[in-house]
C-alpha atoms as a PDB file:
ATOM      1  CA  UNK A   1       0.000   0.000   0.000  1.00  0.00           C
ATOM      2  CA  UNK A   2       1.360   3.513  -1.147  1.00  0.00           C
ATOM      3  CA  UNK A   3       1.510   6.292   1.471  1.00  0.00           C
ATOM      4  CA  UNK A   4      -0.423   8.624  -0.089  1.00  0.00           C
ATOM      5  CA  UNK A   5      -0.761  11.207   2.824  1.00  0.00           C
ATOM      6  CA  UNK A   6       3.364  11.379   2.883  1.00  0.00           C
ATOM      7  CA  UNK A   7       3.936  10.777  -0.918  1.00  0.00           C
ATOM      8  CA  UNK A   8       4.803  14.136  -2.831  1.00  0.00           C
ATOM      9  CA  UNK A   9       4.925  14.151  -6.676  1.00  0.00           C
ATOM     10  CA  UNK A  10       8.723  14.121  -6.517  1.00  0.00           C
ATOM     11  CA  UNK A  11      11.226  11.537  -4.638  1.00  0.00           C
ATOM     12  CA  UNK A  12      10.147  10.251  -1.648  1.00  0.00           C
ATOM     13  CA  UNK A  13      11.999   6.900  -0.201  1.00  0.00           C
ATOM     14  CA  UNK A  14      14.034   5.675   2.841  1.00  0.00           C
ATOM     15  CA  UNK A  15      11.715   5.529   5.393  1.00  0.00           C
ATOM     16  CA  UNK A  16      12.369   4.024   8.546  1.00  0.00           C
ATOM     17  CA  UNK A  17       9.908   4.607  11.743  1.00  0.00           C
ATOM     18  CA  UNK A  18      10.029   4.198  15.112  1.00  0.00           C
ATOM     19  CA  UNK A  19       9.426   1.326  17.661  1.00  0.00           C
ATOM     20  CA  UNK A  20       5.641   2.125  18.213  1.00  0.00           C
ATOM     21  CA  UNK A  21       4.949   3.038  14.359  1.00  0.00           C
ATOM     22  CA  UNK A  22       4.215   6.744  15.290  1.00  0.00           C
ATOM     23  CA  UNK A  23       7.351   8.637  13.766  1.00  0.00           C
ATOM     24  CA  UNK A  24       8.449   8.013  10.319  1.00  0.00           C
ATOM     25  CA  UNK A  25      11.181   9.817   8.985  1.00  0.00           C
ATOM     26  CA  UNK A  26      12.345   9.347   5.467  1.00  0.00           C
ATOM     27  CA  UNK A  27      14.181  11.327   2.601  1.00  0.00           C
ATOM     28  CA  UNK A  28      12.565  13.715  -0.193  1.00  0.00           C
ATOM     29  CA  UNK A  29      13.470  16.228  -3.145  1.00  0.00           C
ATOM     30  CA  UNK A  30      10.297  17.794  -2.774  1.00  0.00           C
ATOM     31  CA  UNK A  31      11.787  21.062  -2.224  1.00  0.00           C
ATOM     32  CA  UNK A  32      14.723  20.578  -4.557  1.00  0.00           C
ATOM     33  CA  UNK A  33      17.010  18.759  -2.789  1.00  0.00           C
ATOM     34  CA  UNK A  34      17.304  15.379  -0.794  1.00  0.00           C
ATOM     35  CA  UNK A  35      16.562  16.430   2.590  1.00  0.00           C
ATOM     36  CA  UNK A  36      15.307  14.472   5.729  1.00  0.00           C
ATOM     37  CA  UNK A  37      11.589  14.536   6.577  1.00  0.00           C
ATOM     38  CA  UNK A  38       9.336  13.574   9.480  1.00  0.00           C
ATOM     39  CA  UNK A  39       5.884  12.776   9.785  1.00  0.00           C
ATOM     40  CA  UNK A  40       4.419  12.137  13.044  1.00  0.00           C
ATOM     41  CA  UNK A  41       0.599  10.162  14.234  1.00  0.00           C
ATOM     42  CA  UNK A  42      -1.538   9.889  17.653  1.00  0.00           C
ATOM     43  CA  UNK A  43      -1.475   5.964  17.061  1.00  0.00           C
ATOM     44  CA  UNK A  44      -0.024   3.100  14.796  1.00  0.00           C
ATOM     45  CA  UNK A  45      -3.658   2.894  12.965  1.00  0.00           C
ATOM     46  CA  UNK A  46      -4.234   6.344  12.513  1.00  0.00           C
ATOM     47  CA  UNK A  47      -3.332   8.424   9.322  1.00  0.00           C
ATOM     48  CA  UNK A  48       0.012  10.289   9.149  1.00  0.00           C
ATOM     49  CA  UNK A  49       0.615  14.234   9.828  1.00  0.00           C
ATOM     50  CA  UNK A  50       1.647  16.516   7.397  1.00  0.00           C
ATOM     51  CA  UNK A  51       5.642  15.862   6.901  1.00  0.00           C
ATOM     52  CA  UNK A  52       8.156  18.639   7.873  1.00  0.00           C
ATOM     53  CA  UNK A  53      11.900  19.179   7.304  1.00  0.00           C
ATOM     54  CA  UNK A  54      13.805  17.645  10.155  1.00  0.00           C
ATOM     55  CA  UNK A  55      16.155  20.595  10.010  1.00  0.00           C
ATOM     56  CA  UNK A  56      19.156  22.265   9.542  1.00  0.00           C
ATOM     57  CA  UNK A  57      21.155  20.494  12.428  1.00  0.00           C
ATOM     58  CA  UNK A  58      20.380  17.413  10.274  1.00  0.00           C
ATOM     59  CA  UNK A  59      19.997  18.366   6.739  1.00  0.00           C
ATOM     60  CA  UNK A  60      22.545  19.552   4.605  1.00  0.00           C
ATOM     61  CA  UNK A  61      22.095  22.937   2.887  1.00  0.00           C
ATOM     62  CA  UNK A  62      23.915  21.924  -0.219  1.00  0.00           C
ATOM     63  CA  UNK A  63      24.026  18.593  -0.191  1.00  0.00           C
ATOM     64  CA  UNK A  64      22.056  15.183  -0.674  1.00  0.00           C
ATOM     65  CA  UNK A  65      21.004  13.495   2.412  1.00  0.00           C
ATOM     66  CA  UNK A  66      19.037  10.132   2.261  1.00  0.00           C
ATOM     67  CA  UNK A  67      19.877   6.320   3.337  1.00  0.00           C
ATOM     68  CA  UNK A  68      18.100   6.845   6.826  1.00  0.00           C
ATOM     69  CA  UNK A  69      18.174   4.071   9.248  1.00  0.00           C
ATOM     70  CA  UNK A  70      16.834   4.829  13.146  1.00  0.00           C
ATOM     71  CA  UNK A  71      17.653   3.001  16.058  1.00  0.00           C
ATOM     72  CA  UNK A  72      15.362   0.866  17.991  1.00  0.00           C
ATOM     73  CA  UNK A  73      15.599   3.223  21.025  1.00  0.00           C
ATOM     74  CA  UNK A  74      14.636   6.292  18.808  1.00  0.00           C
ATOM     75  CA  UNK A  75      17.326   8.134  20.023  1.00  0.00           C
ATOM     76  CA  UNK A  76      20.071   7.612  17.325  1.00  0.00           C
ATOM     77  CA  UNK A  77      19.388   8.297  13.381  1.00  0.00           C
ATOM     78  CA  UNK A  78      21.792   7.106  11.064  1.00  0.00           C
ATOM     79  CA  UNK A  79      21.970   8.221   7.978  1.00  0.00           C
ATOM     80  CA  UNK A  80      24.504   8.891   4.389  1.00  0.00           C
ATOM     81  CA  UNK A  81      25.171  12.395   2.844  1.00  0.00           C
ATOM     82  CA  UNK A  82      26.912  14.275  -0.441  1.00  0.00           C
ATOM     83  CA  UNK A  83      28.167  16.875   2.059  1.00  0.00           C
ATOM     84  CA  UNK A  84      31.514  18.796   1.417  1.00  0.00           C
ATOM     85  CA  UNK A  85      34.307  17.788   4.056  1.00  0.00           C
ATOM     86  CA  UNK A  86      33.473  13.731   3.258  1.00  0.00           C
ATOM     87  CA  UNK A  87      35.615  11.514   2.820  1.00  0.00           C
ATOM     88  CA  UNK A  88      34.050  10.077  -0.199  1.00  0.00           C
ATOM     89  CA  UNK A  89      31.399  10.593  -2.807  1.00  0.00           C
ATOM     90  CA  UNK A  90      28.926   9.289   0.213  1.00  0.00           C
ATOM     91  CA  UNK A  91      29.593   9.470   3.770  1.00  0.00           C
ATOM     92  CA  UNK A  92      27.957   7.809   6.478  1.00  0.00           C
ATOM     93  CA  UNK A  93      26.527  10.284   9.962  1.00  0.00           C
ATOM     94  CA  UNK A  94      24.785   9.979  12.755  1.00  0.00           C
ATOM     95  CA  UNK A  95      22.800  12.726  14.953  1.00  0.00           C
ATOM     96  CA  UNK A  96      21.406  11.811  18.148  1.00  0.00           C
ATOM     97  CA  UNK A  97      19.033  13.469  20.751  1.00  0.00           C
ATOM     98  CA  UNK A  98      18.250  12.570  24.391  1.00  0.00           C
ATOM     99  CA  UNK A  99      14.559  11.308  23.721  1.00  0.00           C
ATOM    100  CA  UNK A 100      11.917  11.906  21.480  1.00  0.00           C
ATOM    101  CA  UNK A 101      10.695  14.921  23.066  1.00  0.00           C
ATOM    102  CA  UNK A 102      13.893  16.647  22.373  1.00  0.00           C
ATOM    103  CA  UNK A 103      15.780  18.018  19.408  1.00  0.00           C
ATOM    104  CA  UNK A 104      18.012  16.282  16.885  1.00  0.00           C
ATOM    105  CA  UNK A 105      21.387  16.790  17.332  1.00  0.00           C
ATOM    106  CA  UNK A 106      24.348  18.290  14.700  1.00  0.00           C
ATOM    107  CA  UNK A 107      25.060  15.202  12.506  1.00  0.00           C
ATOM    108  CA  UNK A 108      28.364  14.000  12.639  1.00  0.00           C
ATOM    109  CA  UNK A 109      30.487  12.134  10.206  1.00  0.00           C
ATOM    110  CA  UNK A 110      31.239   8.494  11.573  1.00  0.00           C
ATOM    111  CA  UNK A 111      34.666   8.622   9.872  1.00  0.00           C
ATOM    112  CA  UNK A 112      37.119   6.200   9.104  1.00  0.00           C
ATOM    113  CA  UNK A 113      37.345   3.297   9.071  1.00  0.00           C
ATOM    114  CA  UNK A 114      33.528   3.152   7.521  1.00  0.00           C
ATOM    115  CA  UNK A 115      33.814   5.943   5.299  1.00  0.00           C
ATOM    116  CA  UNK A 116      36.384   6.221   2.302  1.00  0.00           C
ATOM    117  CA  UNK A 117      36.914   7.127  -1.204  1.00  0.00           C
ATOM    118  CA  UNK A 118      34.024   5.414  -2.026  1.00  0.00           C
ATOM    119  CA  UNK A 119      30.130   5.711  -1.531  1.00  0.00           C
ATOM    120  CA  UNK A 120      28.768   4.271   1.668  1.00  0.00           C
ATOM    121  CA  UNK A 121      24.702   4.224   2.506  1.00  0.00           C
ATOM    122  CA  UNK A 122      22.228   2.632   4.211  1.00  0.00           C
ATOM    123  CA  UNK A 123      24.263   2.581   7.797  1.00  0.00           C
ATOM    124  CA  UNK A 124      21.301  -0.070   9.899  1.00  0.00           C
ATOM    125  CA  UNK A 125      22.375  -0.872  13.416  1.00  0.00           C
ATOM    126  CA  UNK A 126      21.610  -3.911  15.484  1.00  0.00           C
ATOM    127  CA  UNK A 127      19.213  -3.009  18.349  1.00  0.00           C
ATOM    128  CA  UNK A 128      22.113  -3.324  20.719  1.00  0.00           C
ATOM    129  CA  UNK A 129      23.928  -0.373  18.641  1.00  0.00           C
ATOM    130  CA  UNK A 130      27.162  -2.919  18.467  1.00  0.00           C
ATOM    131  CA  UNK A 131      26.716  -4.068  15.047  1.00  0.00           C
ATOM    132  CA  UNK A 132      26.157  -1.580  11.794  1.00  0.00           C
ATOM    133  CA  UNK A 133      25.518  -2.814   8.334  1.00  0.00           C
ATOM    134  CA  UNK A 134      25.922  -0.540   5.101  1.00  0.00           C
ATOM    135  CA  UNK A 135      26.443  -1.012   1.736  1.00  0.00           C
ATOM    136  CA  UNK A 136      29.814  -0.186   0.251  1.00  0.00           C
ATOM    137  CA  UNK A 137      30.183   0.817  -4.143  1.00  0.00           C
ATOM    138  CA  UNK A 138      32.140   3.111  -6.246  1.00  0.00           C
ATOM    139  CA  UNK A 139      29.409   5.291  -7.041  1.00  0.00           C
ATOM    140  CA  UNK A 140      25.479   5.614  -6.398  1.00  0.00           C
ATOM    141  CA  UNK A 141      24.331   3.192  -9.075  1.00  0.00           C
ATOM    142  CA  UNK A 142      27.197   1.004  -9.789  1.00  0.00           C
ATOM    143  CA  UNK A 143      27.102  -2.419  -9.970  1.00  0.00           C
ATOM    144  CA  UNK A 144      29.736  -3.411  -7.411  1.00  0.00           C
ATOM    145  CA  UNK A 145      27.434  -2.460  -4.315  1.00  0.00           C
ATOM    146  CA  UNK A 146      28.256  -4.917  -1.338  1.00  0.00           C
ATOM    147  CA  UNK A 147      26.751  -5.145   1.726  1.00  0.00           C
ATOM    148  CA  UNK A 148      29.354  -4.906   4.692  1.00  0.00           C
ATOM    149  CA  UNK A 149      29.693  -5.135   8.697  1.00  0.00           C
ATOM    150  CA  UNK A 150      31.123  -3.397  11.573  1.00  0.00           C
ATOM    151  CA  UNK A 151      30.898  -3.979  15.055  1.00  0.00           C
ATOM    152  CA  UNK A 152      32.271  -2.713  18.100  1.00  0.00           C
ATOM    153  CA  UNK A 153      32.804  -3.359  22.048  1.00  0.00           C
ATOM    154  CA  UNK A 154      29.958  -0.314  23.305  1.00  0.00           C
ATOM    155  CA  UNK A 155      27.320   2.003  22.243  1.00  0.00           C
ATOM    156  CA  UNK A 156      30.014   4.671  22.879  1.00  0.00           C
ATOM    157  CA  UNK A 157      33.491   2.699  21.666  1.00  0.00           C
ATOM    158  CA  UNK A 158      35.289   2.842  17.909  1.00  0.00           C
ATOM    159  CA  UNK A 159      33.695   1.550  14.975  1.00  0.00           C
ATOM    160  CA  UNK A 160      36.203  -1.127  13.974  1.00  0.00           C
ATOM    161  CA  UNK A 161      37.124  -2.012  10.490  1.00  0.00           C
ATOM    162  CA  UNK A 162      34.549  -3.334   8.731  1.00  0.00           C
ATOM    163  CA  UNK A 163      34.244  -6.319   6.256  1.00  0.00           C
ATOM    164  CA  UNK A 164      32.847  -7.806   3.261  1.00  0.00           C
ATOM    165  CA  UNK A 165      29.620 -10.179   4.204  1.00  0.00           C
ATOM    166  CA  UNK A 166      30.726 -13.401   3.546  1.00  0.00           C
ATOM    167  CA  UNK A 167      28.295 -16.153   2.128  1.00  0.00           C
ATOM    168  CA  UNK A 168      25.802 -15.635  -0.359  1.00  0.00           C
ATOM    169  CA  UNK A 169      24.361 -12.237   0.219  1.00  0.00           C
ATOM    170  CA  UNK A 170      26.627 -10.712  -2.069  1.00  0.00           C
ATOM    171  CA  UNK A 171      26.385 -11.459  -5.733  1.00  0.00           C
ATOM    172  CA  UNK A 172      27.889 -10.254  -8.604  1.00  0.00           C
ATOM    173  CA  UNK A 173      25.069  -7.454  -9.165  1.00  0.00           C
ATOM    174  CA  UNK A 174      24.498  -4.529  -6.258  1.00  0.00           C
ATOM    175  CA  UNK A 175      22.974  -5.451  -3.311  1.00  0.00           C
ATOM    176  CA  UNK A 176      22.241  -2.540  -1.026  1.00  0.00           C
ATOM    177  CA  UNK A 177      19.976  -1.084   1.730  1.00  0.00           C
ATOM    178  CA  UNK A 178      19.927  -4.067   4.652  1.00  0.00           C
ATOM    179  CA  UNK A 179      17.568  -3.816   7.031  1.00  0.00           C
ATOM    180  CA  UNK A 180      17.620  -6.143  10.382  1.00  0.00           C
ATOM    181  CA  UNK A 181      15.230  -7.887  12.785  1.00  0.00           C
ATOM    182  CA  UNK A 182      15.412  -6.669  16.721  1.00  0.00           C
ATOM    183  CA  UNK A 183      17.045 -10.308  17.048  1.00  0.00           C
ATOM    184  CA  UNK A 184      19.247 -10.351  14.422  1.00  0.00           C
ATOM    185  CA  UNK A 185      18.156 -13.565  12.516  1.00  0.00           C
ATOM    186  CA  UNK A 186      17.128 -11.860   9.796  1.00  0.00           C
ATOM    187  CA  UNK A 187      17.922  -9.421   7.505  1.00  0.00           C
ATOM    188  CA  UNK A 188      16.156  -7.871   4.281  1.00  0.00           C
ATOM    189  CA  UNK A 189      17.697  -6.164   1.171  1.00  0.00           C
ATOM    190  CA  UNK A 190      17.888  -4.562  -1.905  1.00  0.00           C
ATOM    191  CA  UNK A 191      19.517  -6.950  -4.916  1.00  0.00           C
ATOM    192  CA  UNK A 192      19.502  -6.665  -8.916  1.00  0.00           C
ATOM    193  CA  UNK A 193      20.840 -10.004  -9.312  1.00  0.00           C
ATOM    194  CA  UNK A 194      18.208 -11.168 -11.245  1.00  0.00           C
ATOM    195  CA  UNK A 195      17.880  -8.067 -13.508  1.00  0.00           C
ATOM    196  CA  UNK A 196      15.674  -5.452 -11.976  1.00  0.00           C
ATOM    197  CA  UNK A 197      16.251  -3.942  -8.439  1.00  0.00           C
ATOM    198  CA  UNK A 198      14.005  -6.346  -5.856  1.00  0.00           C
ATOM    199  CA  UNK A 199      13.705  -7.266  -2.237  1.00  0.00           C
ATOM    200  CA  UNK A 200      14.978 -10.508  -0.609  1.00  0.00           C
ATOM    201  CA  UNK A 201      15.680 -11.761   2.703  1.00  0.00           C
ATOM    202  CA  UNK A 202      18.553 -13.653   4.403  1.00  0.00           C
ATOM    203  CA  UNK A 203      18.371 -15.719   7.930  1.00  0.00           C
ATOM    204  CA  UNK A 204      20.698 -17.265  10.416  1.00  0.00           C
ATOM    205  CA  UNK A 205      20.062 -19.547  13.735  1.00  0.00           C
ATOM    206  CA  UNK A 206      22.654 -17.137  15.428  1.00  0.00           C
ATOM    207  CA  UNK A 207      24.519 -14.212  15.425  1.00  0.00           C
ATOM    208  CA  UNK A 208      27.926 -16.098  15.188  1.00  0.00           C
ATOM    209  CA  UNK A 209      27.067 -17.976  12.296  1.00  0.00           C
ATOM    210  CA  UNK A 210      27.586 -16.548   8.400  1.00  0.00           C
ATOM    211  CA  UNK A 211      23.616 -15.360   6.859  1.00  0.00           C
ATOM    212  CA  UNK A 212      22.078 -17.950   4.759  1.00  0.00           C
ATOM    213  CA  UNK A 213      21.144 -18.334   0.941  1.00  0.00           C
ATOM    214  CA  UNK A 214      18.371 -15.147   0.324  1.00  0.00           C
ATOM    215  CA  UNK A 215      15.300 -15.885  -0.774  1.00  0.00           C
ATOM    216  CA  UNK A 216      12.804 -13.371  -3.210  1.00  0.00           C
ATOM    217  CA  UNK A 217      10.202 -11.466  -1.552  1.00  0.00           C
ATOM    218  CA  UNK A 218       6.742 -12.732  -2.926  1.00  0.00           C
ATOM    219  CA  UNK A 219       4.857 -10.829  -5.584  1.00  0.00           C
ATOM    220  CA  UNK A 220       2.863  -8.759  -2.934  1.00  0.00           C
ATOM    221  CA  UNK A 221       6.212  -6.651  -2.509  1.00  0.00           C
ATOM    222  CA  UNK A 222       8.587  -7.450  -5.716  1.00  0.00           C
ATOM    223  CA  UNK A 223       6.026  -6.362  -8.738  1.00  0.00           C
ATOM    224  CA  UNK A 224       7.996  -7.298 -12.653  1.00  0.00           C
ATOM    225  CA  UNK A 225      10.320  -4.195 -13.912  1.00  0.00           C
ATOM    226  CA  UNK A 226       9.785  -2.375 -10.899  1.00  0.00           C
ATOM    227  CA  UNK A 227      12.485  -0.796  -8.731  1.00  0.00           C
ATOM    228  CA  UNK A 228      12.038  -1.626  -4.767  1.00  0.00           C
ATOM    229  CA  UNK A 229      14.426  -1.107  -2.395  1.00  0.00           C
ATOM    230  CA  UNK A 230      15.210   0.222   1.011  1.00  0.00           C
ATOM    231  CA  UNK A 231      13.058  -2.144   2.920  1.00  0.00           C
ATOM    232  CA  UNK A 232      12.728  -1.484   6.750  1.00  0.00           C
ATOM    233  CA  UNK A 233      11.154  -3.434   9.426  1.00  0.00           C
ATOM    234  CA  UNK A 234       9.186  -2.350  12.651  1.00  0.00           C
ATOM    235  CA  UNK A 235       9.749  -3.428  15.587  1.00  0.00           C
ATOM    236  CA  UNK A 236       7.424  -6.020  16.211  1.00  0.00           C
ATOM    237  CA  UNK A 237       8.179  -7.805  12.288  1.00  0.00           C
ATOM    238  CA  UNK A 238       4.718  -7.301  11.439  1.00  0.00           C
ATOM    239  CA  UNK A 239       5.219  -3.866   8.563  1.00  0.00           C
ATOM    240  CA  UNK A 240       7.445  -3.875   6.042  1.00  0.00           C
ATOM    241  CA  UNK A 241       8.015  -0.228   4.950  1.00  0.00           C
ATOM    242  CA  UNK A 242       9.901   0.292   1.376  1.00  0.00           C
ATOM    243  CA  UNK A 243      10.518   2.740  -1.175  1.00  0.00           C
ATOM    244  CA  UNK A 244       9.457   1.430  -4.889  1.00  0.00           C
ATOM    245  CA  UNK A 245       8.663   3.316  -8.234  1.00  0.00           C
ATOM    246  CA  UNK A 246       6.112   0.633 -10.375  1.00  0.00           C
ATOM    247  CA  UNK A 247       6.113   0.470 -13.917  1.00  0.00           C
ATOM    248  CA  UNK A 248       3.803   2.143 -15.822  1.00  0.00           C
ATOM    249  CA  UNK A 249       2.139  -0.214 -18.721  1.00  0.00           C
ATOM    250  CA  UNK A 250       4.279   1.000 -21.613  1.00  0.00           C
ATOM    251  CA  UNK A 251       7.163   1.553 -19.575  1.00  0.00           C
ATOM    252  CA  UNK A 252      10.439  -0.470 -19.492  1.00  0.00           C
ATOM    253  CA  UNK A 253      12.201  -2.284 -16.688  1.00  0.00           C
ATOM    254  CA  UNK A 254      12.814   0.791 -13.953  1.00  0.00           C
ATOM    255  CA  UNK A 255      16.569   1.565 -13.097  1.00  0.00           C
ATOM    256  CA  UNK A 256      18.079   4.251 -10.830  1.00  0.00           C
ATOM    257  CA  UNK A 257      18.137   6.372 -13.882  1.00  0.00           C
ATOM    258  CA  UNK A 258      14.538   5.890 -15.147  1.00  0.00           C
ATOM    259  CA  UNK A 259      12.098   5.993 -12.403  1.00  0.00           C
ATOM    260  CA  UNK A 260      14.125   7.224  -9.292  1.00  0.00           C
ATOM    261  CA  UNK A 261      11.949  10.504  -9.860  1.00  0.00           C
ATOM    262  CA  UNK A 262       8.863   8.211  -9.491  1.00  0.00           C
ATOM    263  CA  UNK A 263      10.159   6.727  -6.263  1.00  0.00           C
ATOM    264  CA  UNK A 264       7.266   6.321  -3.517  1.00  0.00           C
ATOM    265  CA  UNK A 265       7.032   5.453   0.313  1.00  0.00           C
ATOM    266  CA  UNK A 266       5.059   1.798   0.825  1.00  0.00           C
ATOM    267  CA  UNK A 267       4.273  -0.763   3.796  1.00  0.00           C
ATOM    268  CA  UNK A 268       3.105  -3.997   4.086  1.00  0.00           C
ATOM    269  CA  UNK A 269       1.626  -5.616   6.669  1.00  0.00           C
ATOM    270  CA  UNK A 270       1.202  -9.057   8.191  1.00  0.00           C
ATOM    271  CA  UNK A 271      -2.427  -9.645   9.001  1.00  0.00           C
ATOM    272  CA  UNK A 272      -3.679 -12.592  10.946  1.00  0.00           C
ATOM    273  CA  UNK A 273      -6.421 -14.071   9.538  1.00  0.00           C
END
């Protein structure tokens, strides 16, 4: 289902909400530029708010920022960004604030080791805050995207240097925005490795074993020679909130340069029956 009350007529992608489904933040060019944007509601059924620029402590005046990813305690946002003073073409940041009710803090670059020459996105922490997953390419739309891992000793310690997924996430096509479950098992992603840009998902009995072979998304979520990506999980498993630009009948296959104007903010749900 399309978000039509947050949906603009330009860009709109990357969401990611918080633990009770009442905050979703996600990225936009509706004024121009990629910029952050949050929408708030009283209750996970109700409709969502208008959406309103997160800010200049957040945003970027001149450049891109998009790739958001918040932490299960609502109190971190992770995110990637075209600023000047990166290291690369894409940097990862974070900006934090002390609860909901307060302020978003000045984002700040997470440095090396993460970011380098090249373009890093889609920085997704482990609900303890010691793991972070991103995807690692030469540029925006290349085909060498990888998804990597970092982990470190605290929530306040060093990033340390971070490596290459082994197994068979990685293909020889991109594979990009991860999202993870609250217990780790499982993890979702973005993958053109069977032509067009889909969604799979990836599972493991434990955290100290390698991820499993990934599996397609069904046809509710992966629709032929459309682009969907950025996938992101609430809390409880049950929403699956994605960004996806669908073909139109006479239209070709989407790609990042076709249809990324025609990207829109969607969510599926698990009902019971």
């Amino acid at each position: 289902m399309a978000l039509g009350s947050v949906n603009s007529g330009g860009f709109d992608g990357s969401p990611t909400v918080s633990a009770d489904e009442t905050e979703l933040l996600f990225t936009s060019n509706r004024t121009g530029q990629q910029d952050i944007f949050v929408a708030r509601r009283a209750n996970s059924s109700a409709q969502w708010g208008e959406p309103a620029n997160i800010g200049p402590d957040v945003n970027d005046a001149i450049g891109d920022d998009f790739s958001l990813r918040l932490s299960d305690d609502g109190r971190s946002l992770f995110f990637a960004s075209t600023r000047n003073q990166g290291a690369g073409t894409a940097d990862l940041y974070v900006s934090t604030r002390e609860s909901r009710q307060e302020r978003w803090g000045r984002a700040i670059n997470l440095g090396p080791p993460l970011n380098t020459d090249a373009f890093e996105a889609f920085p997704t922490p482990s609900a303890d805050g010691r793991t972070l997953y991103f995807n690692r390419s030469t540029s925006f739309d290349s085909d060498d995207s990888d998804l990597w891992v970092s982990t470190r000793t605290g929530s306040d310690a060093p990033w340390g240097e971070p490596s290459r997924l082994r197994g068979s996430v990685n293909s020889e096509r991109a594979e990009f925005s991860p999202s993870l479950s609250i217990d780790g098992h499982t993890m979702w992603f973005a993958s053109a490795r069977r032509g067009s840009i889909e969604l799979w998902v990836s599972t493991r009995e434990s955290t100290s074993v390698d991820w499993g072979a990934p599996v397609p998304l069904g046809p509710g979520v992966n629709v032929p020679r459309s682009m969907t990506l950025a996938p992101f999980v609430s809390h409880d498993g049950r929403a699956l909130y994605f960004m996806s630009a669908r073909p139109a009948a006479d239209a070709s296959t989407c790609s990042p340069s076709t249809c990324f104007d025609r990207l829109d903010l969607y969510v599926s749900r698990i009902v019971c029956r």
